[in-house]
Protein backbone atom coordinates (compact mmCIF):
# COMPACT_ATOMS: atom_id res chain seq x y z
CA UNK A 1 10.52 6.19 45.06
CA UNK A 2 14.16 6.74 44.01
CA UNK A 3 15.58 5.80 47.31
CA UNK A 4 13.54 2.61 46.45
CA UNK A 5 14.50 2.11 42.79
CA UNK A 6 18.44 2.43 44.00
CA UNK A 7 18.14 0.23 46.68
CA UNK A 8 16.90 -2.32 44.49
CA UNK A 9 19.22 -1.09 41.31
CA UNK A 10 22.02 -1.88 44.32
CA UNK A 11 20.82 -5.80 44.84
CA UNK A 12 20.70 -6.40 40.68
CA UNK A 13 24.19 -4.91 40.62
CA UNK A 14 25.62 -8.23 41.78
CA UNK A 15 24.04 -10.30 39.32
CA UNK A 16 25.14 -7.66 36.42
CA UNK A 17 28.71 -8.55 37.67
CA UNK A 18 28.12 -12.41 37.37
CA UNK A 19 26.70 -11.78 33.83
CA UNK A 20 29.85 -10.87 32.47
CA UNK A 21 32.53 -11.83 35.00
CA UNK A 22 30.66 -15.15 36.01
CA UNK A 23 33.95 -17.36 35.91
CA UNK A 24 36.21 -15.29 37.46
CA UNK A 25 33.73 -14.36 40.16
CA UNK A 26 33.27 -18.78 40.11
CA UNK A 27 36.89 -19.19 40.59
CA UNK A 28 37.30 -16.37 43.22
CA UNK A 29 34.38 -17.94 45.20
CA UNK A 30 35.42 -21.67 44.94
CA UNK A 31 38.88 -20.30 46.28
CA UNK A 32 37.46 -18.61 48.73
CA UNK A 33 35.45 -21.73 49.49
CA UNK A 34 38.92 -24.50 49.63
CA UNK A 35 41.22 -22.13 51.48
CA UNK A 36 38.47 -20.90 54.12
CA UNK A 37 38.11 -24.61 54.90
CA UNK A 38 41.55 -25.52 54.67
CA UNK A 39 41.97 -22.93 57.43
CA UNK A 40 38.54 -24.77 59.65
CA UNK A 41 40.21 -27.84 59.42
CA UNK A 42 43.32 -26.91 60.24
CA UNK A 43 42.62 -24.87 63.15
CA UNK A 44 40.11 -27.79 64.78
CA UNK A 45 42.64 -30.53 64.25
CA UNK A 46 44.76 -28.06 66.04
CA UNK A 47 43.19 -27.18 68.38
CA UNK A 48 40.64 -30.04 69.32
CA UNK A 49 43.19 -32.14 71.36
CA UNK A 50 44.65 -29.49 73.33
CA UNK A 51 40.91 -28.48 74.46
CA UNK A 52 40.39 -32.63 75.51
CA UNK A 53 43.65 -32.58 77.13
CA UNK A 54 42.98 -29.10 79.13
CA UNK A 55 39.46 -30.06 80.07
CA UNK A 56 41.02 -33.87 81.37
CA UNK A 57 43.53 -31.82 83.66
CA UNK A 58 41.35 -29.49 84.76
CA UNK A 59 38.79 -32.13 86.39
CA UNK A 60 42.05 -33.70 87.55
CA UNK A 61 42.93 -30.48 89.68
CA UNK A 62 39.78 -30.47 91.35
CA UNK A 63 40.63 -33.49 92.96
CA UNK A 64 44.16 -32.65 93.87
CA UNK A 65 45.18 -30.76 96.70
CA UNK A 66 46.69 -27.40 96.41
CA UNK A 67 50.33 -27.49 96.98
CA UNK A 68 50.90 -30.89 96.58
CA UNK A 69 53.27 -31.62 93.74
CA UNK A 70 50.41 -33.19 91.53
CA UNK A 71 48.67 -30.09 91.48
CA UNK A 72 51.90 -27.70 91.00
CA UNK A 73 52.80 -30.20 87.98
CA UNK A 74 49.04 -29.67 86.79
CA UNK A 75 48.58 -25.86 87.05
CA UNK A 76 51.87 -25.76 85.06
CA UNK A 77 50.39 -28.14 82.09
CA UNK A 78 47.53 -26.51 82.39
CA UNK A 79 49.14 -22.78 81.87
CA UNK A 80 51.61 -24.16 78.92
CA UNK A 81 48.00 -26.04 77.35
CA UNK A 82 46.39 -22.38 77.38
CA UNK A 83 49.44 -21.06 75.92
CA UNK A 84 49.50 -23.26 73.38
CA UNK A 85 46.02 -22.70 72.81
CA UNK A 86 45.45 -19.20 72.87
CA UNK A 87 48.85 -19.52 69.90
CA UNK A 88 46.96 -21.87 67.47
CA UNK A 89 43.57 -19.16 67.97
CA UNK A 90 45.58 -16.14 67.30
CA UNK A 91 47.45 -17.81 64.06
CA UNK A 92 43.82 -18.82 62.88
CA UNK A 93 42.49 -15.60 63.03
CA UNK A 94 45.34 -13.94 61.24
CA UNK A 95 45.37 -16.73 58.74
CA UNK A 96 41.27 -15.92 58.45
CA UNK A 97 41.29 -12.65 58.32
CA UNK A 98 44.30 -12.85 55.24
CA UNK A 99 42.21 -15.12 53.43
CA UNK A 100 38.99 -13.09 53.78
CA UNK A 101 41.00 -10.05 52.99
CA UNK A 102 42.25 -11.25 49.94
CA UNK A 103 39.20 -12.81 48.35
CA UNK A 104 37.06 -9.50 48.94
CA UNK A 105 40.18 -7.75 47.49
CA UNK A 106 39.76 -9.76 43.99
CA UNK A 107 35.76 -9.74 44.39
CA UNK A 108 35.88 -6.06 44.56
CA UNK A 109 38.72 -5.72 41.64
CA UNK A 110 36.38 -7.78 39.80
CA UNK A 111 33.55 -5.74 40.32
CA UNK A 112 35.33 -2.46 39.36
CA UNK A 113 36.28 -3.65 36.28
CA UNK A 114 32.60 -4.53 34.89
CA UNK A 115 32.53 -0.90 35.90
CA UNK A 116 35.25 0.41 34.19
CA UNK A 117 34.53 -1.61 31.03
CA UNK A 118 37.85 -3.47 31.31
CA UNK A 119 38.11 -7.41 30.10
CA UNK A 120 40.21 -8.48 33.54
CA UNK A 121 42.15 -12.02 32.88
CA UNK A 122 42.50 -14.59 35.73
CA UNK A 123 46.71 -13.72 35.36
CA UNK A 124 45.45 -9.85 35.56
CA UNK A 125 43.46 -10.43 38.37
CA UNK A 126 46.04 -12.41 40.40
CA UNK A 127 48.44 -9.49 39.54
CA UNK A 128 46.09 -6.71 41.11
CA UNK A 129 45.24 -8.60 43.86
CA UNK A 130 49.30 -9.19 45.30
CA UNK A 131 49.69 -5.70 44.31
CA UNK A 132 46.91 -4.41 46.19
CA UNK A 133 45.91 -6.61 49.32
CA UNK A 134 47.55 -4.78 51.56
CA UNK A 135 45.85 -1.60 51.58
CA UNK A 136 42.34 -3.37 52.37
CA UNK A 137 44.08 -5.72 54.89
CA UNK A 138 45.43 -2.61 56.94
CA UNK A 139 42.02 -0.44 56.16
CA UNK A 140 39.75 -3.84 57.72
CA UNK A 141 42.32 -3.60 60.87
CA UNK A 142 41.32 0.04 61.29
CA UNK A 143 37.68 -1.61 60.81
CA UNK A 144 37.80 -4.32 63.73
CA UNK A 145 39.85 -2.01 65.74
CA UNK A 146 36.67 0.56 65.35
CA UNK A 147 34.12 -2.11 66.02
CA UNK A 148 35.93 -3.10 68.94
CA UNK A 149 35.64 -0.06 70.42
CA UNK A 150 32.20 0.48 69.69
CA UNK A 151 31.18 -2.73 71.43
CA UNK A 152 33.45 -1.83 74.32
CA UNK A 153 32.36 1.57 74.57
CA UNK A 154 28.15 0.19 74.07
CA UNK A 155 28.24 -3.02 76.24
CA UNK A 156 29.81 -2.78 79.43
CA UNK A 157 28.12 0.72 80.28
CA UNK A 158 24.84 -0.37 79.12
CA UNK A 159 24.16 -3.84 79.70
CA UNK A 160 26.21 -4.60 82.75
CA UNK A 161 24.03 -2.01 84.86
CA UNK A 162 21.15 -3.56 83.50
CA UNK A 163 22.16 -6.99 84.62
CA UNK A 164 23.28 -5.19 87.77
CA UNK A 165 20.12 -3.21 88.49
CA UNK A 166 17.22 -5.25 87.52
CA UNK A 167 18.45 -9.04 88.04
CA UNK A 168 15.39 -9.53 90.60
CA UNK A 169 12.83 -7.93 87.81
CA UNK A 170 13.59 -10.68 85.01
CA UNK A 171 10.83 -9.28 82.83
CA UNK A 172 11.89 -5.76 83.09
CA UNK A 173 15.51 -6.99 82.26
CA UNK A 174 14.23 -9.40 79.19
CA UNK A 175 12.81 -6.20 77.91
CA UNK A 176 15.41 -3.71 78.81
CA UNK A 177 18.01 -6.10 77.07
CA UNK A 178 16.03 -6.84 73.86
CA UNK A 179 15.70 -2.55 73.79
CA UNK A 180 19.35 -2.57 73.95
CA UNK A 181 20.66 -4.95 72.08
CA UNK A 182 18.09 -3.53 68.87
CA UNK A 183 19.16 0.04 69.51
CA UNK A 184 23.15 -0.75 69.68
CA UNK A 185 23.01 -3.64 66.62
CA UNK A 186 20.83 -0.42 64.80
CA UNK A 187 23.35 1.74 65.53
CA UNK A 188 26.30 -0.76 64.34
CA UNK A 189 24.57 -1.39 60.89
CA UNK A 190 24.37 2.42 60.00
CA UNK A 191 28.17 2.77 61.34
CA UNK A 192 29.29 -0.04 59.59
CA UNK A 193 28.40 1.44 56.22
CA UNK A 194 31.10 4.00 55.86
CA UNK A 195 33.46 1.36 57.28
CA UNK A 196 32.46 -1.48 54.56
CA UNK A 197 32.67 1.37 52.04
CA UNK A 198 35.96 2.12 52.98
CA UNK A 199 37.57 -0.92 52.65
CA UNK A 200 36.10 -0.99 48.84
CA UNK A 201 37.75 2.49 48.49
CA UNK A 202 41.54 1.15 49.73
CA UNK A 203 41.13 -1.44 46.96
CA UNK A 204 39.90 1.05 43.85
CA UNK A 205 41.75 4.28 44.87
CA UNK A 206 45.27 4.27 46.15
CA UNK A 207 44.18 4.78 49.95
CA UNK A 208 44.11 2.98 53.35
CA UNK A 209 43.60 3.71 56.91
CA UNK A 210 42.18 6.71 58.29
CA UNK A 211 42.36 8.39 54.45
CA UNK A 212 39.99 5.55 53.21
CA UNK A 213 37.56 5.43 56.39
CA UNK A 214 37.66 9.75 55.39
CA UNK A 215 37.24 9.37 51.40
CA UNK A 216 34.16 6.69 52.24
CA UNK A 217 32.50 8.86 54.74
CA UNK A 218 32.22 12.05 52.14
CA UNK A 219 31.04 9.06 49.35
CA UNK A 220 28.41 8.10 51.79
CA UNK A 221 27.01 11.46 52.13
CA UNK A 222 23.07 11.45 50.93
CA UNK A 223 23.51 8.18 50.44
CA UNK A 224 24.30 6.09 53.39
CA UNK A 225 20.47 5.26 53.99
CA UNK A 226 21.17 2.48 50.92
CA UNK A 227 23.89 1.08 52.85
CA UNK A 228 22.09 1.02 55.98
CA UNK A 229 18.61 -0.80 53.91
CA UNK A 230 22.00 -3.31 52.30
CA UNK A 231 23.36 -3.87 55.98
CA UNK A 232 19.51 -4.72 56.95
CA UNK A 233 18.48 -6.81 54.18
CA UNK A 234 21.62 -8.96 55.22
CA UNK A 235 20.44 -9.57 58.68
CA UNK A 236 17.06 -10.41 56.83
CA UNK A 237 18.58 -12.94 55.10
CA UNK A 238 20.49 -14.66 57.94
CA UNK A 239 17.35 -14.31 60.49
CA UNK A 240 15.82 -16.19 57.98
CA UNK A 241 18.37 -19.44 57.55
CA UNK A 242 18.12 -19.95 61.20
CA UNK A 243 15.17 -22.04 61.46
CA UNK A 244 16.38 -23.81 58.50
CA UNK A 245 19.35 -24.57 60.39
CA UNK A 246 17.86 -25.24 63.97
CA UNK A 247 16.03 -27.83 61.97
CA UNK A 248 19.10 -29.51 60.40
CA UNK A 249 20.77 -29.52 63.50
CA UNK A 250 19.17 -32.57 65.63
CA UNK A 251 18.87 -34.90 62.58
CA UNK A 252 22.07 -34.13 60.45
CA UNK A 253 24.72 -31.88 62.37
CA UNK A 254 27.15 -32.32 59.84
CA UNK A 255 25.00 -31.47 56.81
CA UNK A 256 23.57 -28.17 58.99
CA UNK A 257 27.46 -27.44 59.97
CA UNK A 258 28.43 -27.55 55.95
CA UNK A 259 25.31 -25.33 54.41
CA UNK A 260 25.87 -23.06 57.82
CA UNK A 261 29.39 -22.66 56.08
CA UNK A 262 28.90 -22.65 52.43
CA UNK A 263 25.70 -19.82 53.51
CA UNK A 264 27.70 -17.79 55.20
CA UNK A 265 30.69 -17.17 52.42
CA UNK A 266 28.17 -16.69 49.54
CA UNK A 267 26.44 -14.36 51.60
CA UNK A 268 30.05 -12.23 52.37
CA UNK A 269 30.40 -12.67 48.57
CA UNK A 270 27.36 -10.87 47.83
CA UNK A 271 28.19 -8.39 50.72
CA UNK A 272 31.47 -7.93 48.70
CA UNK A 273 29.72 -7.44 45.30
CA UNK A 274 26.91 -5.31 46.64
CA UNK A 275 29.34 -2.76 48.25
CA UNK A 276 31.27 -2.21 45.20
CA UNK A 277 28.14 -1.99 42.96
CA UNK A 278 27.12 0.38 46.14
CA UNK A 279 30.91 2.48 45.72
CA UNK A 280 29.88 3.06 41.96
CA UNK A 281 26.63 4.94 42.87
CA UNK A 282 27.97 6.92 45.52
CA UNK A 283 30.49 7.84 42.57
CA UNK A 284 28.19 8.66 40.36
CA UNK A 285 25.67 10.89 42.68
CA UNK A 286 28.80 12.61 44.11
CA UNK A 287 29.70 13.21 40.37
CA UNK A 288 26.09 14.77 39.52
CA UNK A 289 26.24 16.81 42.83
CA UNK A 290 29.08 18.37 41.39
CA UNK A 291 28.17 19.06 37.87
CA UNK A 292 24.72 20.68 39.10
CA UNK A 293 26.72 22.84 41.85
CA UNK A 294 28.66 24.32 38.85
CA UNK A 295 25.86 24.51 36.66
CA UNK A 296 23.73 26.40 39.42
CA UNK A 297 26.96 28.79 40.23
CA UNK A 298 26.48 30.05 36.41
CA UNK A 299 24.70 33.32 36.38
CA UNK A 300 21.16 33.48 35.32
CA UNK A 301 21.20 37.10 34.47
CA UNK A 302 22.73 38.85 31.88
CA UNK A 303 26.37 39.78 31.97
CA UNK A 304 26.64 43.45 30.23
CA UNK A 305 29.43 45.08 29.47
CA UNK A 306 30.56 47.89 31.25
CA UNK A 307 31.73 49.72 28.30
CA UNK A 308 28.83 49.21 26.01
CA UNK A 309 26.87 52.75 25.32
């Protein structure tokens, strides 16, 4: 029953936030909202003709012959195109990640001071937020770096022998993959707790890195089932947009492409809000640990002394 009542105290802790910081959490999110699709926009007017002209010349070297000077001329566009390409993806990602970076930096600053009991201006918050970025920003590296590995280290050994071993037994492999892919995705939400965590901790403490992802892992401790239930809940909620969105999709693609967007950032906004609010309790029950390991290292029997008669 108290794993239940903090779990739940965990999802009103966002909306305690909005109670009191409600326009600076507004003005963070609409922010969030402009510059994230600034950056869409950007990045498929970018991109989009490079991908029409690479998929024109690559139908144009099938019909070529190899070694003719047509199809030298077009293996060279086609290699400078990809180049190109592959330059406008990695700037949007970096530009993505910055943006995302920064906006769960002020969410969290935000959050922290409802905590703290401080009245945070929008110049205050601006302030924190240049002065602080950078330690979340190299902490959620160390983050995708870790989650890369994980799904490097998962897939290839377990679901390319499965495709390998029972591709002539597609029921067995249906069921084999669906095993898989719950187990590792199971696996990745109770990982991804102390990782989340820490990138709350680089913003609130002066950590980042490995020291964060070490601080957030001894938070966690007797607590990380919450975080797990929060990581859960979130998959809830998206599992539950998709057939919203499946049904959008034939009829209005551009109204299901817009909600799928605006869905997805409140959603990271909560996440944002929810793992601060979830920082705060592991404060506070690694606080109480504490205090009742030095109560319970006070003697219960009388001290005498040794040169009373």
């Amino acid at each position: 029953m108290n794993n239940l009542s903090s779990f739940l105290e965990l999802l009103k802790g966002p909306l305690k936030i909005l109670s009191r910081n409600g326009k600076l959490m507004a003005f963070t999110a609409a922010l969030y909202l402009i510059f994230y699709s600034i950056s869409f926009i950007l990045y498929t007017y970018s991109s989009n003709p490079f991908i029409f002209d690479l998929a024109i010349k690559l139908f144009s070297l099938v019909s070529e012959h190899p070694g003719t000077p047509e199809f030298t001329k077009l293996l060279v566009d086609i290699q400078e195109d990809i180049g190109i390409f592959l330059g406008i993806e990695i700037a949007y990602i970096v530009l993505l990640f910055f943006i995302i970076v920064s906006a769960e930096t002020a969410i969290i600053i935000i959050a922290s001071s409802y905590y703290n009991g401080d009245n945070l201006s929008l110049k205050e918050l601006f302030s924190m937020v240049s002065r602080t970025w950078t330690r979340p920003f190299v902490t959620s590296f160390y983050v995708q770096l870790l989650a890369l590995g994980y799904i490097s280290l998962f897939f290839w050994p377990l679901f390319v022998p499965s495709l390998v071993l029972f591709h002539d037994h597609p029921t067995i492999l249906i069921i084999l993959l669906v095993f898989l892919g719950i187990l590792i995705i199971t696996f990745y939400l109770y990982l991804s707790v102390v990782w989340a965590l820490a990138v709350v901790v680089s913003v609130v403490e002066d950590s980042y890195g490995i020291v964060a992802l070490g601080k957030a892992r001894e938070l966690v401790k007797g607590n990380r089932v919450h975080g797990f239930f929060l990581n859960l809940f979130l998959v809830l909620v998206f599992l539950l947009f998709i057939p919203f969105q499946l049904k959008l999709s034939p009829s209005m693609p551009i109204v299901a492409a817009v909600s799928q967007y605006v869905f997805t950032c409140l959603v990271s906004i909560f996440q944002f809000m929810a793992y601060s609010v979830f920082y705060f309790q592991c404060k506070n029950h690694m606080k109480k640990s504490s205090e009742g390991f030095e109560y319970n290292q006070i003697p219960t029997a009388a001290v005498l002394d040794e040169h009373l008669p």
